[in-house]
C-alpha atoms as a PDB file:
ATOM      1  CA  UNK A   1      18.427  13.769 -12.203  1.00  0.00           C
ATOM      2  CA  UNK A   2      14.749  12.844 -14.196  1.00  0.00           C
ATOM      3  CA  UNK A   3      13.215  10.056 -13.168  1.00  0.00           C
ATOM      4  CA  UNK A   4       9.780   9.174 -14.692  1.00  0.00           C
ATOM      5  CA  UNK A   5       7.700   6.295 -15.848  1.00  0.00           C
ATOM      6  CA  UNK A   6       6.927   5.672 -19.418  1.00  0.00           C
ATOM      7  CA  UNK A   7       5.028   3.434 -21.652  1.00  0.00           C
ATOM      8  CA  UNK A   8       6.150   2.726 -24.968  1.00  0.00           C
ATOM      9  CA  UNK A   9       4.333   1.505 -28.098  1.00  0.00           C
ATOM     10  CA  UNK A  10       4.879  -2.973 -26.854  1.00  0.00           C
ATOM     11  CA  UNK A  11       3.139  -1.453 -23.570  1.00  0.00           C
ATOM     12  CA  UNK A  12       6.532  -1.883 -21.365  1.00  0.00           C
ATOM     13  CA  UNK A  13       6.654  -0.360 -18.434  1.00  0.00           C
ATOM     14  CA  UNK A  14      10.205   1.207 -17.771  1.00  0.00           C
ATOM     15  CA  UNK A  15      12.320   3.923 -15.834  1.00  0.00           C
ATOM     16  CA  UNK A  16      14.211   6.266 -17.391  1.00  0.00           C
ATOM     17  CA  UNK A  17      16.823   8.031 -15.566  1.00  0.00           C
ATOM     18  CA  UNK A  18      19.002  10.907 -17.311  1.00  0.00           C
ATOM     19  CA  UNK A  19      22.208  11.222 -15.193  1.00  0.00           C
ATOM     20  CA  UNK A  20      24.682  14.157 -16.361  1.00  0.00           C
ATOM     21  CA  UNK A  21      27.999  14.077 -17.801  1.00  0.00           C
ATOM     22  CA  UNK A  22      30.395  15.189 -14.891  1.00  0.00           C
ATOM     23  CA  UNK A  23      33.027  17.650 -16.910  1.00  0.00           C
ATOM     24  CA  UNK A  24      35.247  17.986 -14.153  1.00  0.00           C
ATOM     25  CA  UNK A  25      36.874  14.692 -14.326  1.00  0.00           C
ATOM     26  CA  UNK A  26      39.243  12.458 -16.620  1.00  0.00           C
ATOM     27  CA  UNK A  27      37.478   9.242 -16.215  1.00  0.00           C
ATOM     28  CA  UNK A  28      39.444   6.076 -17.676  1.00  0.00           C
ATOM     29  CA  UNK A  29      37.990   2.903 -18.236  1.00  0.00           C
ATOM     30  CA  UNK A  30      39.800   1.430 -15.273  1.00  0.00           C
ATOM     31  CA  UNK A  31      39.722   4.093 -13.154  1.00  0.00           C
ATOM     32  CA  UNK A  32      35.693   4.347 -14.025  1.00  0.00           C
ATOM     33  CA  UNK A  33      35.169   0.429 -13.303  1.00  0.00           C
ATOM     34  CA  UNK A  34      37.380   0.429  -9.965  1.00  0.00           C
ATOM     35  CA  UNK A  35      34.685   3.502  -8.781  1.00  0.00           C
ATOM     36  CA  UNK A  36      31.438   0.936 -10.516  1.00  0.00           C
ATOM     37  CA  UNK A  37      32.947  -1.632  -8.045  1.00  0.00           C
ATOM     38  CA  UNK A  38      33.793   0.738  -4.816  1.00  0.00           C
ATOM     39  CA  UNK A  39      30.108   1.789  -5.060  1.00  0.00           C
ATOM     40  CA  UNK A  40      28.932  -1.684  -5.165  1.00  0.00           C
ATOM     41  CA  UNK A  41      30.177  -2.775  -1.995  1.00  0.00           C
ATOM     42  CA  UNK A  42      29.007   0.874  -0.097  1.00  0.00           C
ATOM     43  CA  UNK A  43      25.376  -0.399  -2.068  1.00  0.00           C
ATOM     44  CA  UNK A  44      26.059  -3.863  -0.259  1.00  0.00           C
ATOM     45  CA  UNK A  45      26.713  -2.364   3.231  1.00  0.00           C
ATOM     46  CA  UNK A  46      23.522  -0.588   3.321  1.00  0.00           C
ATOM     47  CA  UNK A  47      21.468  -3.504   2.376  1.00  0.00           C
ATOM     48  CA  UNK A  48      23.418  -5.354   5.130  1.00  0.00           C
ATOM     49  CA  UNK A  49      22.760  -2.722   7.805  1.00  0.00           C
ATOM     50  CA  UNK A  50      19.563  -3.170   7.146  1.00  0.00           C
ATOM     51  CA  UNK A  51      19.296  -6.844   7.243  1.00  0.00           C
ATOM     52  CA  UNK A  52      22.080  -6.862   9.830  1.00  0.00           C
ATOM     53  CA  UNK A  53      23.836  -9.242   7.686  1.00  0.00           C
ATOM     54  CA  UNK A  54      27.974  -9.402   6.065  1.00  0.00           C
ATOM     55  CA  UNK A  55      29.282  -8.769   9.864  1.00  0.00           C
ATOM     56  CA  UNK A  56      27.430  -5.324  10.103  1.00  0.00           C
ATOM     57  CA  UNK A  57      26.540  -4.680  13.448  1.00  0.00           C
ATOM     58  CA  UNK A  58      25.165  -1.608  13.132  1.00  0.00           C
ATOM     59  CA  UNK A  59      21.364  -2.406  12.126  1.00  0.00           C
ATOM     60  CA  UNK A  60      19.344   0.453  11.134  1.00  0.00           C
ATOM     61  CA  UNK A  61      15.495   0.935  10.901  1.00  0.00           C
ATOM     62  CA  UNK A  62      13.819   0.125   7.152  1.00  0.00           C
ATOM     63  CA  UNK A  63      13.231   3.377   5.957  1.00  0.00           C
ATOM     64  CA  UNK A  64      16.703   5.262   7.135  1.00  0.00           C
ATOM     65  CA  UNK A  65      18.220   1.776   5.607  1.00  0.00           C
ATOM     66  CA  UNK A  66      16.269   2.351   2.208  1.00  0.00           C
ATOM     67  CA  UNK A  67      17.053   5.838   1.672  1.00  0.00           C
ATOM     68  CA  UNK A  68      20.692   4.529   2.426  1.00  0.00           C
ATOM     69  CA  UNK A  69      20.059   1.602  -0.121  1.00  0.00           C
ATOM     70  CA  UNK A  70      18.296   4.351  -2.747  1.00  0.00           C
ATOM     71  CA  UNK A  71      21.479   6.733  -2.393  1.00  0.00           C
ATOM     72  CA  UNK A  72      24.238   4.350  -2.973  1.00  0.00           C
ATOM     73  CA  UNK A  73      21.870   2.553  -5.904  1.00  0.00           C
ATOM     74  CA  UNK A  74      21.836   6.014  -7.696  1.00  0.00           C
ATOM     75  CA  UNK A  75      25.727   6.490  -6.911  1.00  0.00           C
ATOM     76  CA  UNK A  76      26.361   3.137  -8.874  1.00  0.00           C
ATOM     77  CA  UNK A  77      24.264   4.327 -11.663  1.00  0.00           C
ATOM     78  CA  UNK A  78      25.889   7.449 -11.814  1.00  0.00           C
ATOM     79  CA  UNK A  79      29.216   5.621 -12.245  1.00  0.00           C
ATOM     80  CA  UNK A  80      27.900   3.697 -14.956  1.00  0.00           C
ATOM     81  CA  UNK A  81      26.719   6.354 -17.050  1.00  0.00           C
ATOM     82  CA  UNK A  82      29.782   7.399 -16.324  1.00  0.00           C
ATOM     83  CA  UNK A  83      31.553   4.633 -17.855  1.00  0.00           C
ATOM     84  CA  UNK A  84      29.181   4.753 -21.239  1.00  0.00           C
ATOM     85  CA  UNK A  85      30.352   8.330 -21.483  1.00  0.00           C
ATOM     86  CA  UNK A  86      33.910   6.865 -21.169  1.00  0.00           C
ATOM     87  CA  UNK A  87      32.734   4.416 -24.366  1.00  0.00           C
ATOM     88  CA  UNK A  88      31.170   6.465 -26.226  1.00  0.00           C
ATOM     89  CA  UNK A  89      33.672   9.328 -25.985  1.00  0.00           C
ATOM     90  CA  UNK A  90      37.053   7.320 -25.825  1.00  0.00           C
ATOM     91  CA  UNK A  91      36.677   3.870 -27.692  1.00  0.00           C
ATOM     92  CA  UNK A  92      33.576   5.051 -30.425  1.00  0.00           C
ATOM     93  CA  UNK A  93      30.947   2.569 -29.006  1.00  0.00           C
ATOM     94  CA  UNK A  94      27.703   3.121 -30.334  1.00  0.00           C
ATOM     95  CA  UNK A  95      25.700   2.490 -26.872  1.00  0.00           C
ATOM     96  CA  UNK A  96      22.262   3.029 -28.536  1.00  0.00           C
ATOM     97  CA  UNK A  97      22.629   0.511 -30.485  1.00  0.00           C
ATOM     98  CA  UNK A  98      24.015  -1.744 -27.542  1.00  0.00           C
ATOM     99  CA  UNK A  99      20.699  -0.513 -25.662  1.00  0.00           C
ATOM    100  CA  UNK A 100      18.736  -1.874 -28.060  1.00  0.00           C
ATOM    101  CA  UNK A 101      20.196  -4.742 -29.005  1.00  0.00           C
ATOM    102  CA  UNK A 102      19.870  -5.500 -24.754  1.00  0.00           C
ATOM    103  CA  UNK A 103      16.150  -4.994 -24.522  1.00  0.00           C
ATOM    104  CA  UNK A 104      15.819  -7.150 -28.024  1.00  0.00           C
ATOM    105  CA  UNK A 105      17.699  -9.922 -25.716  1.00  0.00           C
ATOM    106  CA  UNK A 106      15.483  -9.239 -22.709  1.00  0.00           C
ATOM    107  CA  UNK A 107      12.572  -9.594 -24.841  1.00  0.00           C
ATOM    108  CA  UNK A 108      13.802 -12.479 -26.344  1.00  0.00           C
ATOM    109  CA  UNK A 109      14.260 -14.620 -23.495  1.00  0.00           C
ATOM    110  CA  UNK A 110      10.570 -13.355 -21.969  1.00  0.00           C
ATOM    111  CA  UNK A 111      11.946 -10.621 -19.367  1.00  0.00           C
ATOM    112  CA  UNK A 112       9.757  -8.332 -20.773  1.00  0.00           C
ATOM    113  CA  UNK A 113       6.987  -7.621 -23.632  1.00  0.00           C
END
């Protein structure tokens, strides 16, 4: 996995994150949003052992609870790369032109320059 700041030509400050194709799996659209949705809840339980909230009684210190936090964020966005792949690959959706269409929209309504 790359991560790395950039700056592009309107100034705007992003992260891009190249996640890789996993070739040793048949993906489905369900089967791909079920996992999106699986590691959204583990992503939940760390936040909530570290704010000791959702009934979790075991509270951890900040910075074992943010790697926790960091490591289930990065599972989710593996699973939705994932899911473009499936997209892409099965149903012919162009997904750069949804990506820029999106940051057009964020633009748009002032989320970023």
């Amino acid at each position: 996995m790359i991560i790395k700041n950039e700056l592009s030509e309107a100034l705007l400050v992003s992260k891009t994150v190249t996640l890789p194709r996993l070739n040793r799996l048949s993906p489905s659209l369900e089967s791909t949003a079920l996992k999106i949705m699986e590691e959204s809840g583990e992503l939940a339980q760390a936040i909530g052992k570290l704010r000791g909230l959702s009934g979790e009684r075991q509270r951890l210190e900040e910075e074992e609870a943010m790697q926790m936090v960091a490591r289930e964020l990065v599972d989710v966005a593996q699973t939705a790369v994932t899911m473009m792949f499936v997209l892409e690959e099965q149903y012919g959706i162009d997904l750069e032109g949804i990506l820029k269409d999106h940051i057009t929209k964020l633009r748009q309504k002032g989320y970023c320059d």
